[in-house]
Protein backbone atom coordinates (compact mmCIF):
# COMPACT_ATOMS: atom_id res chain seq x y z
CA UNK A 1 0.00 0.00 0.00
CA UNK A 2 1.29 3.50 -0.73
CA UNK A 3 0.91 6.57 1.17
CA UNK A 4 0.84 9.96 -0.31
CA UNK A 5 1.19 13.22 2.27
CA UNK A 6 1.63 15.95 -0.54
CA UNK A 7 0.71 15.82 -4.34
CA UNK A 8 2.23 18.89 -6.70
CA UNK A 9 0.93 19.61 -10.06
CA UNK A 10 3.15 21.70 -12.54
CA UNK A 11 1.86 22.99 -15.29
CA UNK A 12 4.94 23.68 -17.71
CA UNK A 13 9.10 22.75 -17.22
CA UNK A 14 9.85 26.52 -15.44
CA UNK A 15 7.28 25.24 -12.65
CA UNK A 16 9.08 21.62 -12.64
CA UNK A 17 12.28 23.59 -12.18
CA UNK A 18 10.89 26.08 -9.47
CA UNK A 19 9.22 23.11 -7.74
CA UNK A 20 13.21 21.72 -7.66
CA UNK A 21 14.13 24.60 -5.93
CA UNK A 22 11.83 24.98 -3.47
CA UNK A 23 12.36 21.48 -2.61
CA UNK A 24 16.61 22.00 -2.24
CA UNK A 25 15.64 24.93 0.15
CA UNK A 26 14.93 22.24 2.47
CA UNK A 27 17.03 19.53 2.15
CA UNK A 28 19.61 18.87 4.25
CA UNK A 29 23.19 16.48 4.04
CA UNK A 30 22.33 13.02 3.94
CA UNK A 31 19.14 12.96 2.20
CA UNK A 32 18.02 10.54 -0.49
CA UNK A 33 15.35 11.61 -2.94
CA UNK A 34 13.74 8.36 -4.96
CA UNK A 35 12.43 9.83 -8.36
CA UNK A 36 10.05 7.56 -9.54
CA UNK A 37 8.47 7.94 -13.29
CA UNK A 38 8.76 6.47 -16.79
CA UNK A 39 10.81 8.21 -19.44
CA UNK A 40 9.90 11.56 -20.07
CA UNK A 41 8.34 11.90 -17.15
CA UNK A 42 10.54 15.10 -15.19
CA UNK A 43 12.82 13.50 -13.20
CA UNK A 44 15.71 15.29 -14.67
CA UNK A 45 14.04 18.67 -15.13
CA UNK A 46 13.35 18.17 -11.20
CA UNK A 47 16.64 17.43 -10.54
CA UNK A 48 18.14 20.37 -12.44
CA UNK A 49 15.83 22.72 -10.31
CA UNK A 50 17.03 20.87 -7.02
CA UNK A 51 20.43 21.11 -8.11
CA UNK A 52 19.99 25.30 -9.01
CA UNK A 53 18.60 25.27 -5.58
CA UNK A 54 21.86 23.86 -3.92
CA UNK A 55 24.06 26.21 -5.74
CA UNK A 56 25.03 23.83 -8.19
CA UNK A 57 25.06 24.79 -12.25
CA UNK A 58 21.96 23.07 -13.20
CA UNK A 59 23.52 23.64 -17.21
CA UNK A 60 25.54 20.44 -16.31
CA UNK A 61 22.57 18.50 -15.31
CA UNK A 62 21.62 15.70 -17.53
CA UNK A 63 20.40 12.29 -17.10
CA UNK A 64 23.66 10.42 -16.60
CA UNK A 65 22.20 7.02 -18.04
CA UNK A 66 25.30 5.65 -19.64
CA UNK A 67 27.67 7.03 -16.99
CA UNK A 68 25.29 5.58 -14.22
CA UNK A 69 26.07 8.44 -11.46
CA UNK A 70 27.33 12.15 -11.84
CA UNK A 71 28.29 14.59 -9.28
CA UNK A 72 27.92 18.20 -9.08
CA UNK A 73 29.50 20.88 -6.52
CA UNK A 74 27.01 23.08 -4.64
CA UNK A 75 26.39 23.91 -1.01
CA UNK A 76 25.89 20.36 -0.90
CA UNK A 77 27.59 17.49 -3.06
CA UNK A 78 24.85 16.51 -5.08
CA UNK A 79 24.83 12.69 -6.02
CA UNK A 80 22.71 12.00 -9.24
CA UNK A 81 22.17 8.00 -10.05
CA UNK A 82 20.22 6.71 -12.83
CA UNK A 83 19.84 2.93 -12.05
CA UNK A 84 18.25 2.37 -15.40
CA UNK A 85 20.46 0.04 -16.96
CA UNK A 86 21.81 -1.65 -13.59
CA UNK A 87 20.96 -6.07 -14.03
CA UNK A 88 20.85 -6.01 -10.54
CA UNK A 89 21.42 -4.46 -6.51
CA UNK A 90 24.92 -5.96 -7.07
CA UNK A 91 26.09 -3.66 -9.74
CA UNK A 92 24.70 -0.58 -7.41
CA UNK A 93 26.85 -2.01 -4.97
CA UNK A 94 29.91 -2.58 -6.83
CA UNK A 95 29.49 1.11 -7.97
CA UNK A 96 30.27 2.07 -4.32
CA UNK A 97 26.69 3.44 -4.45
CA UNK A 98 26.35 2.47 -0.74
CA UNK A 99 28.73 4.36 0.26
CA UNK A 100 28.26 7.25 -1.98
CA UNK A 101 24.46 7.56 -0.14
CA UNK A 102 26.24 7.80 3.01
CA UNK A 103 28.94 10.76 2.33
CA UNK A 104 26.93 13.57 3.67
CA UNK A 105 25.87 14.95 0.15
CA UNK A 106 22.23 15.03 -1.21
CA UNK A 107 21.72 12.00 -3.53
CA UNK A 108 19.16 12.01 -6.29
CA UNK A 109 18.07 8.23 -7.84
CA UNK A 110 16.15 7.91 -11.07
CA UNK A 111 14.36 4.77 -11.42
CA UNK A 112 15.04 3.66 -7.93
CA UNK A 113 12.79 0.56 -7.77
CA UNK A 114 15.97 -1.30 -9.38
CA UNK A 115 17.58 -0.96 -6.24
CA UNK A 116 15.06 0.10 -3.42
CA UNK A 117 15.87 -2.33 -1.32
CA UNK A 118 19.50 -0.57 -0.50
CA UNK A 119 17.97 3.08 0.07
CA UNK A 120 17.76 3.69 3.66
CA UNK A 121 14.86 4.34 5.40
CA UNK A 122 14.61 7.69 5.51
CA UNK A 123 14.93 8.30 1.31
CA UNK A 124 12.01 10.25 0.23
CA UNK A 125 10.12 8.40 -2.61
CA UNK A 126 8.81 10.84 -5.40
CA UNK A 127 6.40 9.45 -8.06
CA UNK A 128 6.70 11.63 -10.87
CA UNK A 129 3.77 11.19 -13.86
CA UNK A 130 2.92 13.37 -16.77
CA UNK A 131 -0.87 14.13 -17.14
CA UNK A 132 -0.40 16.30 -20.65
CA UNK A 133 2.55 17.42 -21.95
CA UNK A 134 3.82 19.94 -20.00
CA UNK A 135 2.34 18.88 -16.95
CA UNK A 136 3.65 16.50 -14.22
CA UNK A 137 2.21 15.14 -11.18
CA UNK A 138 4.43 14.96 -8.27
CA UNK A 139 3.31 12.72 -5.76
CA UNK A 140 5.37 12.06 -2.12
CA UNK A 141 5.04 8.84 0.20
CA UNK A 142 4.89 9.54 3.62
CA UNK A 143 7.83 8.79 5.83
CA UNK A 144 8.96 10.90 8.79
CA UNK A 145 11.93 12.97 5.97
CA UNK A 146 8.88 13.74 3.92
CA UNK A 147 6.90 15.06 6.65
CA UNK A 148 10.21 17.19 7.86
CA UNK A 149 10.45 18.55 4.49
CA UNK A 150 7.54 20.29 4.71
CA UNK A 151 5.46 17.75 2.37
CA UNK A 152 2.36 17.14 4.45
């Protein structure tokens, strides 16, 4: 069973980006966001507007598909996995990917269902569809991070 506490509904790719930022406001060392959604669906426009909102350049953003994880300098190290073509938990783990979600940075992980299973406890699952298109709903499960966040 999933639990939403906060839906968002952006209506063009500058209100997917602003959304990004808002969200980086609050996030803090540590935290794992889980960006859930088929291809096309945002997950990289989000994460360039979280990344703008940690200082970051959000020009180097991209999905980092073939290179499986990228990192960007802001006022947090910002961790950006795209599990997409991992076979299994194994190759996430022979990344160092453990690790990497433990170095005190923000980490952001497209298609996370390939490995959710190794994403502590307190990652903050975003399911990210797209109702037209330029709009995107932005859905958040409820765990204690969420509610902290401000996503109630």
């Amino acid at each position: 069973m999933t639990n939403y506490c906060h839906t968002f509904i952006s209506q063009s790719v500058e209100e997917t980006l602003e959304f990004g930022r808002r969200i980086a406001s609050g996030l803090k060392a540590g935290d794992v966001l889980a960006l859930a959604g088929d291809l096309g669906a945002g997950k990289t426009h989000l994460c360039k507007g979280i990344a703008e909102g940690l200082e970051a350049d959000p020009d180097r953003v991209n999905s980092p598909t073939f290179v499986l994880l990228q990192q960007y300098a802001g006022r947090l190290p910002i961790f950006h996995f795209d599990t997409y073509r991992l076979g299994d938990v194994s190759e996430f783990e022979d990344l160092g990917g453990l690790e990497i979600l433990e170095q005190g940075g923000v980490s952001l992980v497209e298609w996370p269902r390939k490995i959710q299973e190794l994403l502590p406890a307190r990652t903050v699952w975003i399911e990210i569809e797209a109702t037209a298109p330029e709009s995107r709903r932005f859905r958040f499960r409820t765990n204690p991070r969420a509610v902290a966040l401000g996503f109630v």
